[in-house]
N, C-alpha and C. Protein backbone atom coordinates (compact mmCIF):
# COMPACT_ATOMS: atom_id res chain seq x y z
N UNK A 1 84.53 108.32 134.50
CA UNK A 1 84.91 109.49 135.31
C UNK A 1 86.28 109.98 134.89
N UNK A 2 86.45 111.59 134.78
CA UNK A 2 87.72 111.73 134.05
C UNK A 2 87.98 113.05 135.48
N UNK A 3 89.59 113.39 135.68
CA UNK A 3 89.52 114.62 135.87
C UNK A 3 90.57 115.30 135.12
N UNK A 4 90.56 116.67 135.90
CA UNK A 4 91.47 117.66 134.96
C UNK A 4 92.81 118.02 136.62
N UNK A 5 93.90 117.33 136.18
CA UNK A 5 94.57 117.99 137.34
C UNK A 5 95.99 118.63 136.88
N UNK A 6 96.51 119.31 138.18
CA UNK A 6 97.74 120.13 137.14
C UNK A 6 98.90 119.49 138.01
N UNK A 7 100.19 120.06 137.19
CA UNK A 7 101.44 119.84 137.05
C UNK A 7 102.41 120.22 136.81
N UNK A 8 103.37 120.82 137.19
CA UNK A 8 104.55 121.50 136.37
C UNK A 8 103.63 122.52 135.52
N UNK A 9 102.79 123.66 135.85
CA UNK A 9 102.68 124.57 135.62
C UNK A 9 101.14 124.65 134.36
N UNK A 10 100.83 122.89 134.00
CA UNK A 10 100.19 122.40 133.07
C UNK A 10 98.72 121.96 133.42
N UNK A 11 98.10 121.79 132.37
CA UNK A 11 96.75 120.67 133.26
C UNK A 11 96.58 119.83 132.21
N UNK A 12 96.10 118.70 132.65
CA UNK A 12 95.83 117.03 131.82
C UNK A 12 94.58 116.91 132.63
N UNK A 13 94.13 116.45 131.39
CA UNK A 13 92.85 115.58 131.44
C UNK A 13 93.02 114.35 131.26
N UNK A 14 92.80 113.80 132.66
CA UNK A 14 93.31 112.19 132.51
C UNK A 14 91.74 111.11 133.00
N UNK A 15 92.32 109.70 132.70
CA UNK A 15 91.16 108.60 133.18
C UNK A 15 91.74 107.56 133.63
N UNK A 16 91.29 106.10 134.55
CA UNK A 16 91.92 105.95 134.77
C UNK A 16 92.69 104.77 134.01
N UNK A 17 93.81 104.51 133.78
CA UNK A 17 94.74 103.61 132.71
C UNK A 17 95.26 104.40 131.56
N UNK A 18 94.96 105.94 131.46
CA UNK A 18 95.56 106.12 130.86
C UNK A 18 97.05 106.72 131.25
N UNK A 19 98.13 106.67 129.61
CA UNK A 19 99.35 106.82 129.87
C UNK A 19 99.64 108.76 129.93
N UNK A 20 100.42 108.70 130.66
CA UNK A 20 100.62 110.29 130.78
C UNK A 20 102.16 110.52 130.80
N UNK A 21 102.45 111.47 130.34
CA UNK A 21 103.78 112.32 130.09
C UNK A 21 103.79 113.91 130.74
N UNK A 22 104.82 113.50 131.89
CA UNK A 22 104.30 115.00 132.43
C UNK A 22 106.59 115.47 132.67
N UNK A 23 106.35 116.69 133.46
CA UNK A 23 107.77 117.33 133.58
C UNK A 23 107.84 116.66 134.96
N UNK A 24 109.42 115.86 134.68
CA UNK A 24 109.76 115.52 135.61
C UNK A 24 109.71 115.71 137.06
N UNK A 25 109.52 114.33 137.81
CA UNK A 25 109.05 114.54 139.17
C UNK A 25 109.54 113.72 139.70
N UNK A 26 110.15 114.06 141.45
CA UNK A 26 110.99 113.22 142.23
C UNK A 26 110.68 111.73 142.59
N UNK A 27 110.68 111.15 141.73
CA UNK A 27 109.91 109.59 142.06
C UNK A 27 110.60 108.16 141.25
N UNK A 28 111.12 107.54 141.65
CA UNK A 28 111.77 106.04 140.92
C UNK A 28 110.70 105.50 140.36
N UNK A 29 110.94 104.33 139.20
CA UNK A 29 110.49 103.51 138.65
C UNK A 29 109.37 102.95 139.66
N UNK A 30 108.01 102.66 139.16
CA UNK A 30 107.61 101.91 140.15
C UNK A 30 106.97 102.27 140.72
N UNK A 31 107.31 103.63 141.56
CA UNK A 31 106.95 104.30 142.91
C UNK A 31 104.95 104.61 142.68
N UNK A 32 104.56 104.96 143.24
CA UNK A 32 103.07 104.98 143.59
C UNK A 32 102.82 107.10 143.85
N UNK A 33 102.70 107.55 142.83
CA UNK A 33 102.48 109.00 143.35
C UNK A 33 100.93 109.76 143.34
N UNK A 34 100.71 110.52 144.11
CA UNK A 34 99.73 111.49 143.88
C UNK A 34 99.91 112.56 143.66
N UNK A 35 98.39 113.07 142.84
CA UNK A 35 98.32 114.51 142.17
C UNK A 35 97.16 115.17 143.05
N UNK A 36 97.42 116.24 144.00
CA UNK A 36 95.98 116.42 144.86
C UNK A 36 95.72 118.04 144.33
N UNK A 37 96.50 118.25 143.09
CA UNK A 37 95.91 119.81 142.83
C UNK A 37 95.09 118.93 141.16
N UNK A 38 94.05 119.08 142.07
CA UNK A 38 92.79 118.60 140.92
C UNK A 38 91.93 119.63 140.79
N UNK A 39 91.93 120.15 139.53
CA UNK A 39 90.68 121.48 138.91
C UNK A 39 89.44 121.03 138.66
N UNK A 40 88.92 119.83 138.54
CA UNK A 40 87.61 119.00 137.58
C UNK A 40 87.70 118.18 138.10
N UNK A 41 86.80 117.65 138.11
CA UNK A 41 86.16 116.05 138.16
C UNK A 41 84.89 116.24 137.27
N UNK A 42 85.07 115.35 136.18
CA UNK A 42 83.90 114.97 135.25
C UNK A 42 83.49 113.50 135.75
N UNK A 43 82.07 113.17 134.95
CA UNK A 43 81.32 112.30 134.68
C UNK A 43 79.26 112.81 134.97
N UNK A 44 79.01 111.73 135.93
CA UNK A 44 77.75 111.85 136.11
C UNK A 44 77.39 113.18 136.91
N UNK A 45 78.21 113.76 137.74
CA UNK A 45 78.05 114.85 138.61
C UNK A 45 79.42 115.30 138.79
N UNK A 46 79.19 116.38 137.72
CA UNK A 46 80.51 116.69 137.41
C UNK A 46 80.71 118.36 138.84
N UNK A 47 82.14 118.08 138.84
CA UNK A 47 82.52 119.32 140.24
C UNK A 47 83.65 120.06 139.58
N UNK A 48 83.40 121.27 139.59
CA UNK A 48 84.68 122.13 139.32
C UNK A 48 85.28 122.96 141.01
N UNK A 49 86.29 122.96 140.54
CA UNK A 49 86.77 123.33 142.18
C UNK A 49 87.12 124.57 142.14
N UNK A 50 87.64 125.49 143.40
CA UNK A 50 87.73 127.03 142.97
C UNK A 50 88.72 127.22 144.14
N UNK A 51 89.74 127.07 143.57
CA UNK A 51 90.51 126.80 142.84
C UNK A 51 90.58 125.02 142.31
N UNK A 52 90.17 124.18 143.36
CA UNK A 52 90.76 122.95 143.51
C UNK A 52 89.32 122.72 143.93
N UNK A 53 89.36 120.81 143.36
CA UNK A 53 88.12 120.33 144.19
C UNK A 53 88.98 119.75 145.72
N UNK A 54 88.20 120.06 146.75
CA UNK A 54 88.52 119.65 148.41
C UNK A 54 88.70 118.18 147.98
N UNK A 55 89.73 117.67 148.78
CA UNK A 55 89.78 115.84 148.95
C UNK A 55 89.83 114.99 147.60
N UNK A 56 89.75 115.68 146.70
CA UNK A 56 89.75 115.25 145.27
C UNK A 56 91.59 114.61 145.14
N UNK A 57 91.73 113.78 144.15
CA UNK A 57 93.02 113.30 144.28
C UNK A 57 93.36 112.43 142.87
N UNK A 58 94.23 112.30 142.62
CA UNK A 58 94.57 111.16 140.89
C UNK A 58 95.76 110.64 141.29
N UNK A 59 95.77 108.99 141.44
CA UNK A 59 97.29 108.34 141.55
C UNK A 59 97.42 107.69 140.78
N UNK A 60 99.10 107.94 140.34
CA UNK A 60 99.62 107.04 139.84
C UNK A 60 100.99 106.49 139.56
N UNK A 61 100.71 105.38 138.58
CA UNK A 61 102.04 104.45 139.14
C UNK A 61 103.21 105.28 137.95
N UNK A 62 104.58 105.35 138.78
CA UNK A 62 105.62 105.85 137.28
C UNK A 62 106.07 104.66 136.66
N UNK A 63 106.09 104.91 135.80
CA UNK A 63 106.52 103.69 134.79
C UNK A 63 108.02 103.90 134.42
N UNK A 64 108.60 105.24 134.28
CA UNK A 64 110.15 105.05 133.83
C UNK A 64 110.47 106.89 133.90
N UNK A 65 111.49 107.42 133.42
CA UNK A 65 112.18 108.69 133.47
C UNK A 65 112.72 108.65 132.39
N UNK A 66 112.30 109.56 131.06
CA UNK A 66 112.04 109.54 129.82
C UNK A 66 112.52 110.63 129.64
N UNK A 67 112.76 111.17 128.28
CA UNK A 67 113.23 112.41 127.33
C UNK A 67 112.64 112.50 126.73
N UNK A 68 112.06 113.92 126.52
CA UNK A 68 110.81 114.62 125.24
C UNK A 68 112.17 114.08 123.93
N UNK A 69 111.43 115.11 122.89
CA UNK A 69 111.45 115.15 121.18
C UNK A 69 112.44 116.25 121.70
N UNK A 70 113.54 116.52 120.83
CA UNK A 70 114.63 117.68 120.38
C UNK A 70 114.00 118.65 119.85
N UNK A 71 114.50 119.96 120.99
CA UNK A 71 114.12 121.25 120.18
C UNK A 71 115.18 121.43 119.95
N UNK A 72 115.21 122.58 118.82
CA UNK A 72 115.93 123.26 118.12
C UNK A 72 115.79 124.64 118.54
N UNK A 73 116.95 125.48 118.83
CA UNK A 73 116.70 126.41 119.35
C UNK A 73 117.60 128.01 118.58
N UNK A 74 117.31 128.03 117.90
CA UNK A 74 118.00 129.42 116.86
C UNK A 74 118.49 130.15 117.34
N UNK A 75 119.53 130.98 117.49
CA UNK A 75 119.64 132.10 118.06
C UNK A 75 120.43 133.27 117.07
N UNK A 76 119.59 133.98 116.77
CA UNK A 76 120.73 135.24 115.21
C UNK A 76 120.62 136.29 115.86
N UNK A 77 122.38 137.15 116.25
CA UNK A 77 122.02 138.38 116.68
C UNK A 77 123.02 139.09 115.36
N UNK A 78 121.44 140.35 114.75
CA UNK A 78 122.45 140.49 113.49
C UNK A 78 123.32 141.97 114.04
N UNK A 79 123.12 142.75 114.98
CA UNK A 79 123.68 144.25 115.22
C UNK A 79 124.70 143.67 115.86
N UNK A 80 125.84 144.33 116.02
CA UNK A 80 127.44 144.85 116.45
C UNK A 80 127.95 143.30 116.34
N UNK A 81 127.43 141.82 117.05
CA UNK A 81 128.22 141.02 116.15
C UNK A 81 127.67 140.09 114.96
N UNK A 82 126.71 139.84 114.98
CA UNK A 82 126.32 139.55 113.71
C UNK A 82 126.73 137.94 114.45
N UNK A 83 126.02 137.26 115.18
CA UNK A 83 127.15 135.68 115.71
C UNK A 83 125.23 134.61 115.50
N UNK A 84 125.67 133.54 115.60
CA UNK A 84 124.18 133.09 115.36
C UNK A 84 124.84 131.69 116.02
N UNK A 85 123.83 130.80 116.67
CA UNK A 85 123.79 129.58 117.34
C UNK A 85 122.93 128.75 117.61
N UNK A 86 123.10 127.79 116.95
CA UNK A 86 122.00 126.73 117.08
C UNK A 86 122.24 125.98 118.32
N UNK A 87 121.00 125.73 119.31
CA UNK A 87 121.23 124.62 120.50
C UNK A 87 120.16 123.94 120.52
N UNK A 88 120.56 122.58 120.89
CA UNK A 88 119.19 121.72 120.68
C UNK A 88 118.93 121.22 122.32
N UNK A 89 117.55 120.62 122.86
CA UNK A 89 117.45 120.30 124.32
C UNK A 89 116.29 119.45 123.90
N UNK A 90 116.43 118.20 124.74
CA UNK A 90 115.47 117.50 125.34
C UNK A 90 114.89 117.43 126.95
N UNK A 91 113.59 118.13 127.20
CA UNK A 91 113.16 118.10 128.46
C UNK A 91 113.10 116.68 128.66
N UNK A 92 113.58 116.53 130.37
CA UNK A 92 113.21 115.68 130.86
C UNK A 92 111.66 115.74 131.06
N UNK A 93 111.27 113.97 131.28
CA UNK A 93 109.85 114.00 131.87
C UNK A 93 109.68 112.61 131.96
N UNK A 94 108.74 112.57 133.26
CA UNK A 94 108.24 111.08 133.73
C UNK A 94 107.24 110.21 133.26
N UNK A 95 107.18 109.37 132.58
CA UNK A 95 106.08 108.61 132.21
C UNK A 95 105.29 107.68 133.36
N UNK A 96 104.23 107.92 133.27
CA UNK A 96 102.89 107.73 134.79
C UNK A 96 101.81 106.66 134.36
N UNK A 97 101.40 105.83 134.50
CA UNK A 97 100.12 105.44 134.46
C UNK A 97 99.35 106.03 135.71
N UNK A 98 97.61 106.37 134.75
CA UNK A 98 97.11 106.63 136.08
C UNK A 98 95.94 105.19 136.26
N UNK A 99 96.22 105.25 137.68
CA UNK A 99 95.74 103.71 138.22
C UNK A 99 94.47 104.34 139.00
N UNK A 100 93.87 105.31 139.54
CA UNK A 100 92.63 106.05 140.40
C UNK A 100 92.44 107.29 140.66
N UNK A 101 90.99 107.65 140.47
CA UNK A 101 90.95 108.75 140.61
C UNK A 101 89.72 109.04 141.73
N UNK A 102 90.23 109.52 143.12
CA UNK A 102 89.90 109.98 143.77
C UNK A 102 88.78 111.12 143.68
N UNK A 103 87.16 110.75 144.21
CA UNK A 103 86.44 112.13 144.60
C UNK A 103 86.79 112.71 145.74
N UNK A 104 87.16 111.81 146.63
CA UNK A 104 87.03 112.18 148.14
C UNK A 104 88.04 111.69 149.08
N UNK A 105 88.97 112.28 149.79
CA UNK A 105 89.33 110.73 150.86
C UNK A 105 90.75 111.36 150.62
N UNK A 106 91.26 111.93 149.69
CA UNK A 106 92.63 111.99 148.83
C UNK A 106 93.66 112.95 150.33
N UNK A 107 93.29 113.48 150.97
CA UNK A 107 94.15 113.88 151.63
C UNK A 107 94.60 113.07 153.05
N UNK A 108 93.98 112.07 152.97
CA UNK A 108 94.12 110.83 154.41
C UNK A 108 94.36 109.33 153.20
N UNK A 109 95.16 109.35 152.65
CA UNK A 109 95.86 108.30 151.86
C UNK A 109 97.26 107.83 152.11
N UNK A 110 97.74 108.72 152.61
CA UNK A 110 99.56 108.65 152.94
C UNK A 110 100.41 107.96 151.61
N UNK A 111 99.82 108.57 150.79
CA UNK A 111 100.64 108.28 149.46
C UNK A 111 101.22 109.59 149.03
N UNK A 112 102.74 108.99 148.60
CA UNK A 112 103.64 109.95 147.96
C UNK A 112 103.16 111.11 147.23
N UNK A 113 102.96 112.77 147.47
CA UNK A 113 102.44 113.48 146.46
C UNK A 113 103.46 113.80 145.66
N UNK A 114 103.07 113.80 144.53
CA UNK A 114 104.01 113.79 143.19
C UNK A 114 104.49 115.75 143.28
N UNK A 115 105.97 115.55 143.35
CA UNK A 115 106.72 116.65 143.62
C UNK A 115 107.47 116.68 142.16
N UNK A 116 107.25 118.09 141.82
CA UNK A 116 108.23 118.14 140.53
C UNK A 116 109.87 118.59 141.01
N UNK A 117 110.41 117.66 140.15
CA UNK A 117 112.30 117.91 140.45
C UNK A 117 112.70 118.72 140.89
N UNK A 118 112.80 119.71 140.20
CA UNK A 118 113.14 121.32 139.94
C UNK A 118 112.40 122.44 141.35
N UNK A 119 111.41 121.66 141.98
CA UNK A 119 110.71 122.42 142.66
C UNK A 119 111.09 122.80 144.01
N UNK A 120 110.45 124.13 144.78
CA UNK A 120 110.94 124.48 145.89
C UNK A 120 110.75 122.59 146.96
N UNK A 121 109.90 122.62 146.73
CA UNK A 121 109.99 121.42 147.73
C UNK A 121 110.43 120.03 147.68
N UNK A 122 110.62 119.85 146.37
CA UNK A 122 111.47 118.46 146.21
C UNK A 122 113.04 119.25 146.55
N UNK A 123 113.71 120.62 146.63
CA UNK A 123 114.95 121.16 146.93
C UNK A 123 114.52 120.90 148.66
N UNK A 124 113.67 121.42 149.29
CA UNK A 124 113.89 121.05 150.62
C UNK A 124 113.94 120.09 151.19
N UNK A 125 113.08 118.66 150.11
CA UNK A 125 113.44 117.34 150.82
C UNK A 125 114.55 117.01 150.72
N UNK A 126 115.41 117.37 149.72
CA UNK A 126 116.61 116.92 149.43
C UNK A 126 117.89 117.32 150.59
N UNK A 127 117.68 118.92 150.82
CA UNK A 127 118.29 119.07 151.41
C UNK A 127 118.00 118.51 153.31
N UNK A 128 116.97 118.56 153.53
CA UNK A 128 116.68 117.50 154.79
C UNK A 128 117.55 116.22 154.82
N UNK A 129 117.82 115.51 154.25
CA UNK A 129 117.99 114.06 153.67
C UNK A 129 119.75 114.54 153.79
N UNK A 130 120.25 115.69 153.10
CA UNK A 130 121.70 116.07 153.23
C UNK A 130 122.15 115.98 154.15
N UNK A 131 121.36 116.79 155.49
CA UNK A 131 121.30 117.19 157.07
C UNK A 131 120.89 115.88 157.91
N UNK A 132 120.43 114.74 157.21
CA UNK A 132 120.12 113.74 158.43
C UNK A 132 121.56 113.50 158.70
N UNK A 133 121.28 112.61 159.58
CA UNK A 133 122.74 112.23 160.27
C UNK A 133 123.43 110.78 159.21
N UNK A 134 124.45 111.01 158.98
CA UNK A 134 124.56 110.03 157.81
C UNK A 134 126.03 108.91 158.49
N UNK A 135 125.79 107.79 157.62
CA UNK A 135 127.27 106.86 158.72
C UNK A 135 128.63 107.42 158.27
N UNK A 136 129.23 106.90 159.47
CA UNK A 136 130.25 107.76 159.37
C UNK A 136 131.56 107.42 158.35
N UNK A 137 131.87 108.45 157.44
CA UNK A 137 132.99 107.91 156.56
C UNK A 137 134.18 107.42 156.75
N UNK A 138 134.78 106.56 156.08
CA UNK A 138 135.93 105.88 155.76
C UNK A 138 136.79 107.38 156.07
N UNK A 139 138.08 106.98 157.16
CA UNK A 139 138.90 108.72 156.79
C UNK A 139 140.23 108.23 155.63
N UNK A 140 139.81 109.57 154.92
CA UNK A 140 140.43 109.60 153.37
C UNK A 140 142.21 109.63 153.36
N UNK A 141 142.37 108.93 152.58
CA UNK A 141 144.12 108.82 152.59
C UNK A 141 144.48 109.51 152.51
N UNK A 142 145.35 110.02 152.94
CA UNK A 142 146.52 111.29 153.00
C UNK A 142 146.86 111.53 151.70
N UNK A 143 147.03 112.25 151.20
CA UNK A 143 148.08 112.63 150.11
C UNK A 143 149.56 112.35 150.00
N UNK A 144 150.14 111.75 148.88
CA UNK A 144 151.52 110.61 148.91
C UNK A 144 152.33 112.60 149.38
N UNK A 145 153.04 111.99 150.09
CA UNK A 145 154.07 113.29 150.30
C UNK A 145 155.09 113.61 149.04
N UNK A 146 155.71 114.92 149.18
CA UNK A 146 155.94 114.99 147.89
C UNK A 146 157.44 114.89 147.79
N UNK A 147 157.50 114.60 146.67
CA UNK A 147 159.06 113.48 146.63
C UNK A 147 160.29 114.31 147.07
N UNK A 148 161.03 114.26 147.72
CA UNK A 148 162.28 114.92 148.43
C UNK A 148 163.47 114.86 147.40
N UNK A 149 164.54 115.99 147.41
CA UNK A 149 165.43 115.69 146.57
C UNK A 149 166.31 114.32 146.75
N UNK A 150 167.38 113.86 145.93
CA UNK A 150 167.65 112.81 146.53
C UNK A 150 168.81 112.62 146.99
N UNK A 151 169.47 111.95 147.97
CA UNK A 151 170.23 111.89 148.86
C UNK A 151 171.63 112.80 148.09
N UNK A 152 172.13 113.79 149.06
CA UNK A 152 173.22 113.85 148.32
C UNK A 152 173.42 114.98 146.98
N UNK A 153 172.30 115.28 146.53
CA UNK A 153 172.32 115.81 145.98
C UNK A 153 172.53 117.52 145.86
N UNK A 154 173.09 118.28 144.95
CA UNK A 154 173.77 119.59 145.27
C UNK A 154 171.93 120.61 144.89
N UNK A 155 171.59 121.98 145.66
CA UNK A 155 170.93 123.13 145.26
C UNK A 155 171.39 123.36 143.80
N UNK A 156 170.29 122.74 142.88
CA UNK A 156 170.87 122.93 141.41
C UNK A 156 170.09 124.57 141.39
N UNK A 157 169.55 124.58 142.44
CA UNK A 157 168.32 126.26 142.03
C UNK A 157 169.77 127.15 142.48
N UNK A 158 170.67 127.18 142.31
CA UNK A 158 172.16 128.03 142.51
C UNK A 158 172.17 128.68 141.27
N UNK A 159 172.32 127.55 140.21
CA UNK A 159 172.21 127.59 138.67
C UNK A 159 171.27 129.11 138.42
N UNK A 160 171.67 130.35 137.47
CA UNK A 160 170.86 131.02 136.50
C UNK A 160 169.91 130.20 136.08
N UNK A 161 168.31 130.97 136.20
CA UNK A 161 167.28 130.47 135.38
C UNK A 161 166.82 129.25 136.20
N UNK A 162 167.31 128.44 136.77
CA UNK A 162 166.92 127.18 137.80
C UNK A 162 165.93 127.18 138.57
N UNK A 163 164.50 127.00 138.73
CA UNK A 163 163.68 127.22 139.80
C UNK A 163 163.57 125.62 140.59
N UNK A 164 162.32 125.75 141.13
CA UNK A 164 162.12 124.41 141.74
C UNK A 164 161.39 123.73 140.61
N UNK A 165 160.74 123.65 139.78
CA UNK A 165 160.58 122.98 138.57
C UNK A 165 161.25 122.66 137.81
N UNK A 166 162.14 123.41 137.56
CA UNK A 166 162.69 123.15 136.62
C UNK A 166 163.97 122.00 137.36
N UNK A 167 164.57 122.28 138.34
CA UNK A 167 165.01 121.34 139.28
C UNK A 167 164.52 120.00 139.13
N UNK A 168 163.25 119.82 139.55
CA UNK A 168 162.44 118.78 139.65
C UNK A 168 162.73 117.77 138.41
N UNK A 169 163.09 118.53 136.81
CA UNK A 169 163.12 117.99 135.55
C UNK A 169 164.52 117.37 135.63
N UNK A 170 165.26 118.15 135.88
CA UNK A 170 166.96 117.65 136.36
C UNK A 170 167.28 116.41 136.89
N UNK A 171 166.78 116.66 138.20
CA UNK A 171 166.49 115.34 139.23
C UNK A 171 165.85 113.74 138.12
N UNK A 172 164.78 114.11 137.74
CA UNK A 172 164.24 112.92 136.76
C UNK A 172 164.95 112.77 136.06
N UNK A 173 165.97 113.70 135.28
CA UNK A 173 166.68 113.20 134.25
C UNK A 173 168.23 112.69 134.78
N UNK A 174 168.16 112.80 135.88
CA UNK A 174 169.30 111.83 136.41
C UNK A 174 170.33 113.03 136.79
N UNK A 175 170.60 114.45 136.63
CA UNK A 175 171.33 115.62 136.76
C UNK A 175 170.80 115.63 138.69
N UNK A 176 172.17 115.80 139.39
CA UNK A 176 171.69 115.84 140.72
C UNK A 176 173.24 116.69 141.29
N UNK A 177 174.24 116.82 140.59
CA UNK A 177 175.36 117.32 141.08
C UNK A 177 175.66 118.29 140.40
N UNK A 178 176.62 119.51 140.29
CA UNK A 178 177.28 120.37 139.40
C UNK A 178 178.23 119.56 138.81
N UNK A 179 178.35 118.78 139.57
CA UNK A 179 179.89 117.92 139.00
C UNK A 179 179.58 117.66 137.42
N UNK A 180 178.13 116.69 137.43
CA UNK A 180 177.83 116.58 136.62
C UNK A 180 177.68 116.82 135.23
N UNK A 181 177.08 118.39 135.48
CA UNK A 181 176.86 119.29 134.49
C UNK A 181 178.07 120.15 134.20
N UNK A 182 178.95 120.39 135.08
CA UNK A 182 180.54 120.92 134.59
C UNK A 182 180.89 120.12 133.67
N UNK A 183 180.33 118.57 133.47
CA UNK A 183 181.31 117.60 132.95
C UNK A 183 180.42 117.29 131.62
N UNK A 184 179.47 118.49 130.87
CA UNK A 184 178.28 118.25 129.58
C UNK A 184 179.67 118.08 128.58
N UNK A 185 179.15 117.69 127.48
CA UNK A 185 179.59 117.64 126.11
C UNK A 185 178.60 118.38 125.56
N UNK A 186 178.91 118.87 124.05
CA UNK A 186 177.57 119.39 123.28
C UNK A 186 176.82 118.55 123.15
N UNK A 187 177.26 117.02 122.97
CA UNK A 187 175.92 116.26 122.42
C UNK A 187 175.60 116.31 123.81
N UNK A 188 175.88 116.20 124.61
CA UNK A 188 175.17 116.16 126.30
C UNK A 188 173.72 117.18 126.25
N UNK A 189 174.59 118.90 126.04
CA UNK A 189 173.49 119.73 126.19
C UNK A 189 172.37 119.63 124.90
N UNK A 190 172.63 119.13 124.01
CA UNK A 190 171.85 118.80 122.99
C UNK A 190 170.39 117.93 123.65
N UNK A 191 171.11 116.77 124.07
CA UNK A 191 170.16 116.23 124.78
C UNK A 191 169.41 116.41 125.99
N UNK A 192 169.73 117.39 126.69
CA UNK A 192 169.52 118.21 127.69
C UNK A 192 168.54 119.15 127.55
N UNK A 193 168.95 119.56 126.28
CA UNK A 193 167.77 120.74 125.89
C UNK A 193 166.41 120.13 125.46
N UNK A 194 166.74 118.68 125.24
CA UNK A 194 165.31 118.01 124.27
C UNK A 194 164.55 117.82 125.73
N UNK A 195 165.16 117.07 126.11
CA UNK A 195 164.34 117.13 127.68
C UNK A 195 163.89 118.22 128.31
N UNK A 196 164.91 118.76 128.56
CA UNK A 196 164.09 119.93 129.38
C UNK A 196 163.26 120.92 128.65
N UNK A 197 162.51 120.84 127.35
CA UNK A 197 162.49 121.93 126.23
C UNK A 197 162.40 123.57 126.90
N UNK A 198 163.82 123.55 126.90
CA UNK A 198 164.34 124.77 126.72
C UNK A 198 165.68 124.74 126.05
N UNK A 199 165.32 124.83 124.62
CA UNK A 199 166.28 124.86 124.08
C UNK A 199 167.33 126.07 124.08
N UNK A 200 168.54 125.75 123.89
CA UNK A 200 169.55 127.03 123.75
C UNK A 200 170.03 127.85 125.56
N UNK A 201 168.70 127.63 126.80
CA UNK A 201 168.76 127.90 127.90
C UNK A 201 169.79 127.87 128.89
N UNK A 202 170.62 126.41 128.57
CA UNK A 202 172.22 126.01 129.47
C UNK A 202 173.38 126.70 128.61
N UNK A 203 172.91 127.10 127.44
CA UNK A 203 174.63 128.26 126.93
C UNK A 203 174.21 129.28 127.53
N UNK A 204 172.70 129.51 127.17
CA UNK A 204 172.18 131.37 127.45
C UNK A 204 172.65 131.42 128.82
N UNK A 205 172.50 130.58 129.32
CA UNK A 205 172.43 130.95 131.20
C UNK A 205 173.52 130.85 131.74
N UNK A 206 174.85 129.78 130.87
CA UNK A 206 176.15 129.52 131.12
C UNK A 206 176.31 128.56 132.34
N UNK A 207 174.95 127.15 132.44
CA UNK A 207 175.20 126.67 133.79
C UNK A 207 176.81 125.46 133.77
N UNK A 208 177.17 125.16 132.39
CA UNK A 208 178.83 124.81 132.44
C UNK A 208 179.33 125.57 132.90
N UNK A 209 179.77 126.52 133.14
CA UNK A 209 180.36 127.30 133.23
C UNK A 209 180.58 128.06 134.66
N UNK A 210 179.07 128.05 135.33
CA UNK A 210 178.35 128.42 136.77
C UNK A 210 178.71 126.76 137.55
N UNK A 211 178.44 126.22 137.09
CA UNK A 211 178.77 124.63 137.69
C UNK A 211 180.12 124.39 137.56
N UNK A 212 181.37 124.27 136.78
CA UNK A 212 182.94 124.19 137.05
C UNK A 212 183.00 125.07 138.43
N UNK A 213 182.24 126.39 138.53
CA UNK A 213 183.31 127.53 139.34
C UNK A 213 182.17 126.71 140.85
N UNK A 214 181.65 125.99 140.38
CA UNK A 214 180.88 126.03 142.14
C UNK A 214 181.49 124.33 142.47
N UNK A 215 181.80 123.77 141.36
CA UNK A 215 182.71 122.86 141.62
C UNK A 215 183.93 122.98 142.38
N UNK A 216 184.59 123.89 141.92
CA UNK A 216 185.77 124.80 142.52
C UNK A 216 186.12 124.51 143.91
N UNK A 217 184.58 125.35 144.34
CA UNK A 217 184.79 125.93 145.35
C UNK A 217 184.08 125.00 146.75
């Protein structure tokens, strides 16, 4: 006894033990599925259905979640740019043994009907399953607060050109006073500039110079 049932848009002619390769469907290793859109049933008294034979049914067991053969996929557009792209894809798909094939009975079985992935209704079980009531989460750590200037330290954003970033670079590099920076050498701003890469930025901006007079004062 063989039938003809469909799938992901396809139809197979299957029996039962044999191996089948179909487009992926919502089901783990293992799991036990049915196919109840059956077109045929062959053998001794053979039934074609119209659309479907009534109560007719094919189960079977999945064996694993597999990848087709690589296509190759060309793409040449020769007008205004002339650009061309090769992409390659492997469909997913489930490998099935089928273990029975149902004449009759198939809709009072309470076995899993084999739902393809992609499909409107494996999307609504999923989202059901989103909406159950789920336990309640761990509440998530705060975010570390963000580091404060440090004690003592002078508004280097006074400084030409100074923002709060660039501040921030100051601070790490140990610069926290005007005093400080009133008191550069060239090799100072030399090294100043490697750090902060902005080179040439503390002459252009004159913060020696902006830092003595706020020293001052």
């Amino acid at each position: 006894m063989f039938a003809v049932l469909k799938t992901g848009g396809k139809q197979y002619k299957v029996q039962s033990g044999d191996l089948l390769r179909v487009e992926k469907l919502a089901a783990d290793a293992g799991e036990t599925v049915q196919f109840n859109e059956v077109l045929m049933l062959g053998g001794d008294a053979p039934v074609i259905g119209a659309p479907l034979v009534a109560g007719a049914a094919v189960q079977a067991e999945v064996i694993d979640q597999v990848k087709g053969d690589k296509v190759i996929h060309f793409v040449k557009r020769r007008r205004k740019h002339g650009s061309q792209r090769t992409k390659g894809h492997r469909q997913k798909l489930t490998l099935l043994r089928v273990t029975e094939i149902l004449a009759q009975g198939g809709d009072a079985t309470g076995v899993k009907a084999a739902i393809g992935s992609g499909s409107v209704a494996a999307v609504a079980v999923a989202a059901a399953e989103a909406q159950a009531p789920a336990k309640k989460a761990a509440p998530k750590a705060k975010p570390a607060a963000k580091a404060d200037a440090p004690a003592g330290a002078d508004d280097l954003k006074v400084l030409s050109g100074v923002g709060p970033a660039l501040e921030k670079k100051l601070h790490a590099a140990g610069v926290t006073r005007f005093a400080q920076i009133a008191a550069w050498t060239e090799a100072d701003v030399v090294e100043m500039d490697e750090k902060l890469s902005f080179k040439g930025r503390i002459e252009r901006e004159g913060w020696i110079e902006q830092a003595k007079e706020l020293t001052k004062g």
